[in-house]
C-alpha atoms as a PDB file:
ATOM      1  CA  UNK A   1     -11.065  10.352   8.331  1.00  0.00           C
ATOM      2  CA  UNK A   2      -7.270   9.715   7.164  1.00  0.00           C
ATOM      3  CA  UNK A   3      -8.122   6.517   5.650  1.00  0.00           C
ATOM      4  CA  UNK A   4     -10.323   8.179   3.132  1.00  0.00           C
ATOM      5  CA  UNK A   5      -7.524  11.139   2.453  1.00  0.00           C
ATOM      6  CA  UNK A   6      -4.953   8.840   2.181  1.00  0.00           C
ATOM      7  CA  UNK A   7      -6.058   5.961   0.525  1.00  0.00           C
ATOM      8  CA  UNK A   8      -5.491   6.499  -2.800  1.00  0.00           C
ATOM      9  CA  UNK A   9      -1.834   6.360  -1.960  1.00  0.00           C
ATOM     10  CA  UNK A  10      -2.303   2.641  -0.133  1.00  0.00           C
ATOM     11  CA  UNK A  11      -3.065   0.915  -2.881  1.00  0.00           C
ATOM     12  CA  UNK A  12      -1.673  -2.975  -2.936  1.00  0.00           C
ATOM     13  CA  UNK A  13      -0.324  -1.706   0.684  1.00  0.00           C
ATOM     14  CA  UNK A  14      -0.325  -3.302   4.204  1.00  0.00           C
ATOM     15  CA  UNK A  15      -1.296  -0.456   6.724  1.00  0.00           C
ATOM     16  CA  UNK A  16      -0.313  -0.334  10.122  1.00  0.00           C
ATOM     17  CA  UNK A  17      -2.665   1.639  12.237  1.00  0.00           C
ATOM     18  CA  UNK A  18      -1.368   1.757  15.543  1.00  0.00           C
ATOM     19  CA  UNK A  19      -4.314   1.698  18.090  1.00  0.00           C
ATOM     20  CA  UNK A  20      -3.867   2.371  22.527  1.00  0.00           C
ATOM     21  CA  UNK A  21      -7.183   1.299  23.216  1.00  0.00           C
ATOM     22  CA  UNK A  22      -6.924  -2.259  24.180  1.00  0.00           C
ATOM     23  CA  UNK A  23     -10.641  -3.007  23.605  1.00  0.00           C
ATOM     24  CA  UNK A  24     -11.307  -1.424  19.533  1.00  0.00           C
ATOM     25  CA  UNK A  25      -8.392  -3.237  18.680  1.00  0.00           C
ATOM     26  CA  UNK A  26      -9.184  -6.960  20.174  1.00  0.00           C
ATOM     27  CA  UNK A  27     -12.619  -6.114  17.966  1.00  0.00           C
ATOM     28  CA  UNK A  28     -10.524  -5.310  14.678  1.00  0.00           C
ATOM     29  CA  UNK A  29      -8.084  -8.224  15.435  1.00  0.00           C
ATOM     30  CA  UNK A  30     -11.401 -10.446  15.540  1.00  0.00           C
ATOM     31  CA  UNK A  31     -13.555  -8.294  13.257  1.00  0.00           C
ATOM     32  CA  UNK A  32     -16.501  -7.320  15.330  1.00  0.00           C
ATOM     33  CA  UNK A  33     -17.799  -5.998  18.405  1.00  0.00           C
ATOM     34  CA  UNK A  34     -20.509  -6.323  21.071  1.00  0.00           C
ATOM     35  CA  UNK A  35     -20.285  -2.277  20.735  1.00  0.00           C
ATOM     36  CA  UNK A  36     -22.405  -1.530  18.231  1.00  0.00           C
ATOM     37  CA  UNK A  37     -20.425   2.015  17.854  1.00  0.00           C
ATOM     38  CA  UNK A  38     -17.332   0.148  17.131  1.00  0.00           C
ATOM     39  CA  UNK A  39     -18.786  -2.155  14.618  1.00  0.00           C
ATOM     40  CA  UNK A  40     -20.055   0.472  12.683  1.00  0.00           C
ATOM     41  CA  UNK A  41     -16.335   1.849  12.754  1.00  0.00           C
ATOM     42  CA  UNK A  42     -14.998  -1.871  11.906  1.00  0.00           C
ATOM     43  CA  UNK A  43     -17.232  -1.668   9.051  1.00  0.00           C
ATOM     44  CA  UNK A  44     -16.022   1.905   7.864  1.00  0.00           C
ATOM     45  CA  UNK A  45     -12.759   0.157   7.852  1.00  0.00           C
ATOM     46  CA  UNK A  46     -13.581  -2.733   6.463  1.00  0.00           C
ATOM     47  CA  UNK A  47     -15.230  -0.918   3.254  1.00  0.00           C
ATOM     48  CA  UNK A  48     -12.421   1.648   2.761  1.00  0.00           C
ATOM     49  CA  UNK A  49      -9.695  -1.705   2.615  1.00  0.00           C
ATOM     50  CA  UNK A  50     -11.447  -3.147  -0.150  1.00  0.00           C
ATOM     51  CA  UNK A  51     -12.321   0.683  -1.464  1.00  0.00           C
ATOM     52  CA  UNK A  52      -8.910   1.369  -1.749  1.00  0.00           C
ATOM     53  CA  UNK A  53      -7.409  -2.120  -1.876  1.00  0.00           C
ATOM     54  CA  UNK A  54      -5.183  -2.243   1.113  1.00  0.00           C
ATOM     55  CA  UNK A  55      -4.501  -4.826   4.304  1.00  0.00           C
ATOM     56  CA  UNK A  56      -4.957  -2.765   7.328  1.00  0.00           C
ATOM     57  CA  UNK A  57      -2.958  -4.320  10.127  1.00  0.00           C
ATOM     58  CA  UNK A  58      -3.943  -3.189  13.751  1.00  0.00           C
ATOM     59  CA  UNK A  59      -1.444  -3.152  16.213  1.00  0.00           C
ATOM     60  CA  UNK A  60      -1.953  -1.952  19.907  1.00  0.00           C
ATOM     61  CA  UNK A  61       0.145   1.073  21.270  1.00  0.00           C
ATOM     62  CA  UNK A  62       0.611   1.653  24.891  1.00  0.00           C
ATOM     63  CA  UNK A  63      -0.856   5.102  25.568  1.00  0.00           C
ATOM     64  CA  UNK A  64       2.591   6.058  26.986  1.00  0.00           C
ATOM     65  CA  UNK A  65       4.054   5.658  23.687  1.00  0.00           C
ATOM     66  CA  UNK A  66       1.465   7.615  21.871  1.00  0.00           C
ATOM     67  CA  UNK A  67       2.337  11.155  23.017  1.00  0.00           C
ATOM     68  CA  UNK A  68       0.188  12.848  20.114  1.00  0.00           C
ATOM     69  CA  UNK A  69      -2.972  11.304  21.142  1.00  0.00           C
ATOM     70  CA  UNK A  70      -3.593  12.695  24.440  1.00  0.00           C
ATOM     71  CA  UNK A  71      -3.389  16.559  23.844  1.00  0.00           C
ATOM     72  CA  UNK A  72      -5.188  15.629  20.606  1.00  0.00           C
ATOM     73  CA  UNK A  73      -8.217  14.106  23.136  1.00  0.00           C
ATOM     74  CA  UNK A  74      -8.216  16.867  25.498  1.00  0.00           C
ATOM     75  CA  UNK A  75      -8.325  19.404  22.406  1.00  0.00           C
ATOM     76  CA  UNK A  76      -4.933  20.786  23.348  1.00  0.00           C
ATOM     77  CA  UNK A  77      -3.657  21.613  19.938  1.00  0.00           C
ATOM     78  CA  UNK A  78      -0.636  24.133  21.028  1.00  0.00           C
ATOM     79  CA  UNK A  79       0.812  21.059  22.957  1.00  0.00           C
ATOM     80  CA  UNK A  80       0.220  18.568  20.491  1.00  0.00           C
ATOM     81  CA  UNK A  81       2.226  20.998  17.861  1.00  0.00           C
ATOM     82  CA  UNK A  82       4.807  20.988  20.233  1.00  0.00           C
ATOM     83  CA  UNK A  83       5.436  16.997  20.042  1.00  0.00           C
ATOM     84  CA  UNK A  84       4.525  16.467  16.733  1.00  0.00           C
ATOM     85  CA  UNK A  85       7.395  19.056  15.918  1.00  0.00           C
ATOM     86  CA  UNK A  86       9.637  17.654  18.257  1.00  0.00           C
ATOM     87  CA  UNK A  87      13.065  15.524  17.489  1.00  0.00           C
ATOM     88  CA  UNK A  88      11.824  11.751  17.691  1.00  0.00           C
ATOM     89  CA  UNK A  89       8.349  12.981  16.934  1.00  0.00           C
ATOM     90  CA  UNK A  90       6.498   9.820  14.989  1.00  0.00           C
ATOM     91  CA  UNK A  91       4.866  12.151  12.381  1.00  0.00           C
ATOM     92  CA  UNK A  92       6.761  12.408   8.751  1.00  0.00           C
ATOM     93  CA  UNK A  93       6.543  15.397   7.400  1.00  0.00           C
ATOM     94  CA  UNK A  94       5.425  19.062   9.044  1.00  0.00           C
ATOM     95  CA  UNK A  95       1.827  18.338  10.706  1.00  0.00           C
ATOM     96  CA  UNK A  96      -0.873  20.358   8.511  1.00  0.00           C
ATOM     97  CA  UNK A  97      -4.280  20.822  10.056  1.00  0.00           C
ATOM     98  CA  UNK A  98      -7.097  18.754   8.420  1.00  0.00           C
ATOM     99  CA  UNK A  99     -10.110  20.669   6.298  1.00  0.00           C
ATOM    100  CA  UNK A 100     -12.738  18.655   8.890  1.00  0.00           C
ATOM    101  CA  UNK A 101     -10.820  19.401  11.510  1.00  0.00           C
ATOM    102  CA  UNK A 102     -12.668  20.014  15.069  1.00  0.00           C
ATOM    103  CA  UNK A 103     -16.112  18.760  13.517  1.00  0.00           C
ATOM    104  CA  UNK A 104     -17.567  15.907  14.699  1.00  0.00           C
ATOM    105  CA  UNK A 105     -17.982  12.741  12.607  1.00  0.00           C
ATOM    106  CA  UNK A 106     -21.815  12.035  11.138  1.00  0.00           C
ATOM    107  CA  UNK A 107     -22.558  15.320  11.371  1.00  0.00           C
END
């Protein structure tokens, strides 16, 4: 998970994770779920914050706007290279491919 790579860095920070699914982020606005899947994510969160003492601030994203998602979802990596290199691409820095990268989480 990001949070865990890059929260040494947050320290004393407010983090905006941007979020296009309208439903996980009314539950992290309000801090639980019916879901028990996404509680168990809230509370993932919720420990990392106070692990790595940062505010994480959740704001939605329309799914229009977040271009890097989708190929990411549908495990299309050569076309979400080609955004994330793009001109106007939201991602800082040249995209490097993460160590757990492909593996599923919990396993």
């Amino acid at each position: 998970m990001l949070v865990e790579d890059q929260g040494p860095n947050w320290e004393n920070c407010l983090v905006r994770l941007h979020i296009d699914n309208q439903s996980f982020q009314a539950s992290a606005v309000k801090g639980w779920s019916h879901a028990e899947r996404l509680n168990e994510l809230l509370r993932e969160l919720l420990y990392l914050s106070v692990k790595f003492s940062c505010i994480f601030q959740y704001n939605w994203i329309s799914t229009h706007e977040n271009v890097l998602a989708d190929p990411l979802s549908r495990f299309d990596e050569p076309l979400f290279l080609e955004r994330a290199r793009a001109d106007g691409s939201p991602l800082r820095g040249p995209p490097e491919r993460h160590a757990d990268a492909g593996t599923c989480r919990g396993s």
